[in-house]
Protein backbone atom coordinates (compact mmCIF):
# COMPACT_ATOMS: atom_id res chain seq x y z
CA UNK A 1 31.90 -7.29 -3.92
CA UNK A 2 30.80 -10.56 -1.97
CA UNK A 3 27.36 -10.60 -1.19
CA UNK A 4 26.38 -12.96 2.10
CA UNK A 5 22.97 -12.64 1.30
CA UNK A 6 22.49 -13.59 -1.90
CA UNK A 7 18.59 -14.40 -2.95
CA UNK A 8 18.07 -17.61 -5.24
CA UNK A 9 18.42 -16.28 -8.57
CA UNK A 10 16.48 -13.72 -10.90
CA UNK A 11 12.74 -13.16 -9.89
CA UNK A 12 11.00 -13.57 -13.07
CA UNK A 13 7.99 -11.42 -12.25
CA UNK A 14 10.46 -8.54 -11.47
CA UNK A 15 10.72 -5.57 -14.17
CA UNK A 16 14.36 -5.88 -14.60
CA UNK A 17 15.81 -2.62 -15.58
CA UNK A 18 13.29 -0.50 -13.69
CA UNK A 19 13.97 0.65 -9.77
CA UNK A 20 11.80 0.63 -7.08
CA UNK A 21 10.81 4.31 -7.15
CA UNK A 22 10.24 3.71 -10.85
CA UNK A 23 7.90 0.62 -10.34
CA UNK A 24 6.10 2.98 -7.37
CA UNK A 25 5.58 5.60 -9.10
CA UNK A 26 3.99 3.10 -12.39
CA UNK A 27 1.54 1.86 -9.87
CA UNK A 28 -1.30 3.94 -9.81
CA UNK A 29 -2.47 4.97 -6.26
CA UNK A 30 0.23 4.25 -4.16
CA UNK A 31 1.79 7.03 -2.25
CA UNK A 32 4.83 8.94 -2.21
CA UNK A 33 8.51 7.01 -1.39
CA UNK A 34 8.93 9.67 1.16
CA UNK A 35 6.12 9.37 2.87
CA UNK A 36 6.38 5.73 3.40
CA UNK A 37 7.93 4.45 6.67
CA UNK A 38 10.45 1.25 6.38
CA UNK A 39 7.84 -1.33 7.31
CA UNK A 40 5.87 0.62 4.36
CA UNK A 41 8.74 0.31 2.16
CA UNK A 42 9.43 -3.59 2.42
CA UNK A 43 5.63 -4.50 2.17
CA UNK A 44 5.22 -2.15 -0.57
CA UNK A 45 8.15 -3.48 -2.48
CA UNK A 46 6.92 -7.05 -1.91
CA UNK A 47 3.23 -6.15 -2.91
CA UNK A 48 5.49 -5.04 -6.08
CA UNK A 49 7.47 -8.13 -6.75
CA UNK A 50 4.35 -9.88 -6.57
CA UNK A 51 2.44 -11.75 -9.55
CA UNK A 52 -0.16 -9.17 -11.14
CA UNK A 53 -2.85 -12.18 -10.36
CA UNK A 54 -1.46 -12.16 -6.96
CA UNK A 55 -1.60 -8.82 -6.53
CA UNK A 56 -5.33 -8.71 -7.15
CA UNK A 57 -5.90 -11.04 -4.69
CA UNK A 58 -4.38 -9.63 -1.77
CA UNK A 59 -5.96 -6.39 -2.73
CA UNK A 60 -9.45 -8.04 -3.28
CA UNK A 61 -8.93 -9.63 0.01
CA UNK A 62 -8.02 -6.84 2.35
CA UNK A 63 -10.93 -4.60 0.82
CA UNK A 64 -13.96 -6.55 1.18
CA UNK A 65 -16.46 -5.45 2.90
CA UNK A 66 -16.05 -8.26 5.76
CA UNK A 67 -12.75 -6.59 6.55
CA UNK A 68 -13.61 -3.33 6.67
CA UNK A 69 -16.44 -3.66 9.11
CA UNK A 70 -14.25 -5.68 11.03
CA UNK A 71 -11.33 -2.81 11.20
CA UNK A 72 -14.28 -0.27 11.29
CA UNK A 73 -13.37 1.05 14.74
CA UNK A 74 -9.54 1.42 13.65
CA UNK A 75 -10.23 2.61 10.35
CA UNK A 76 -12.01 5.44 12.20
CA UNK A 77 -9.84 6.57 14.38
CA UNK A 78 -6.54 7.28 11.93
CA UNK A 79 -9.27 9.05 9.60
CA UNK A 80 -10.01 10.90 12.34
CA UNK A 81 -6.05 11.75 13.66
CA UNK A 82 -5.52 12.19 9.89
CA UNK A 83 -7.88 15.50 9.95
CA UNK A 84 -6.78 16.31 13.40
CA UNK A 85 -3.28 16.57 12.54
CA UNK A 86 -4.27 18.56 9.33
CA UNK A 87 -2.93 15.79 7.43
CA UNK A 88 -5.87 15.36 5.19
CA UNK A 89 -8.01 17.64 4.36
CA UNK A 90 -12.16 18.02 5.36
CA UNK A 91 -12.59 16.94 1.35
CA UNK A 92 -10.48 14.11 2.04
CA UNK A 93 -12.03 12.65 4.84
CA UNK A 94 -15.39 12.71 3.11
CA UNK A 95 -13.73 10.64 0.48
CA UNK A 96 -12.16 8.50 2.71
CA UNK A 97 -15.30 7.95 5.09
CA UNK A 98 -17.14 6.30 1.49
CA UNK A 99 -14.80 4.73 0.01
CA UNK A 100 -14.76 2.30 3.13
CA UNK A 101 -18.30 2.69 3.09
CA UNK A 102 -18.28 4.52 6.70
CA UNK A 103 -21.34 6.70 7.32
């Protein structure tokens, strides 16, 4: 089959051989393919085809402390629709609320 869109060759940070649900399900703490929305899915599976020194980069970056205090506000309010549509539980919000260091 002819394929239009054809990338530039091999990616050599890729595990060839292993799909993307494989490579999700490798990497520990991200969620569930099914509950991932498409816009999920494609920044997800470019986090994934990212270096491993790149990856802790972007995931140093968007956790610091600067961040979250800027986000604070936001942060707070899908914790809080989270628990109001019973889609975490009490336990979980605790959790949530310090890990991001929100009293």
């Amino acid at each position: 089959m002819l394929n239009i869109f054809k990338g530039k060759g091999k990616d050599k940070n890729k595990d060839v051989g292993k799909s993307f649900e494989e490579q999700l399900a490798a990497f520990p703490g991200a969620p569930k393919l099914e509950d991932m929305n498409v816009a999920e899915r494609f920044a997800m599976k470019r986090f994934l085809k990212m270096s491993p020194e790149e990856q802790k980069k972007t995931i140093e970056k968007t956790m610091t402390p600067k961040n979250i205090e800027k986000n604070k506000t936001q942060i707070i309010a899908s914790i809080e629709e989270m628990r109001k549509n019973k889609m975490i539980s009490d336990d979980q919000y605790r959790l949530m609320k310090r890990k991001y260091g929100i009293r």
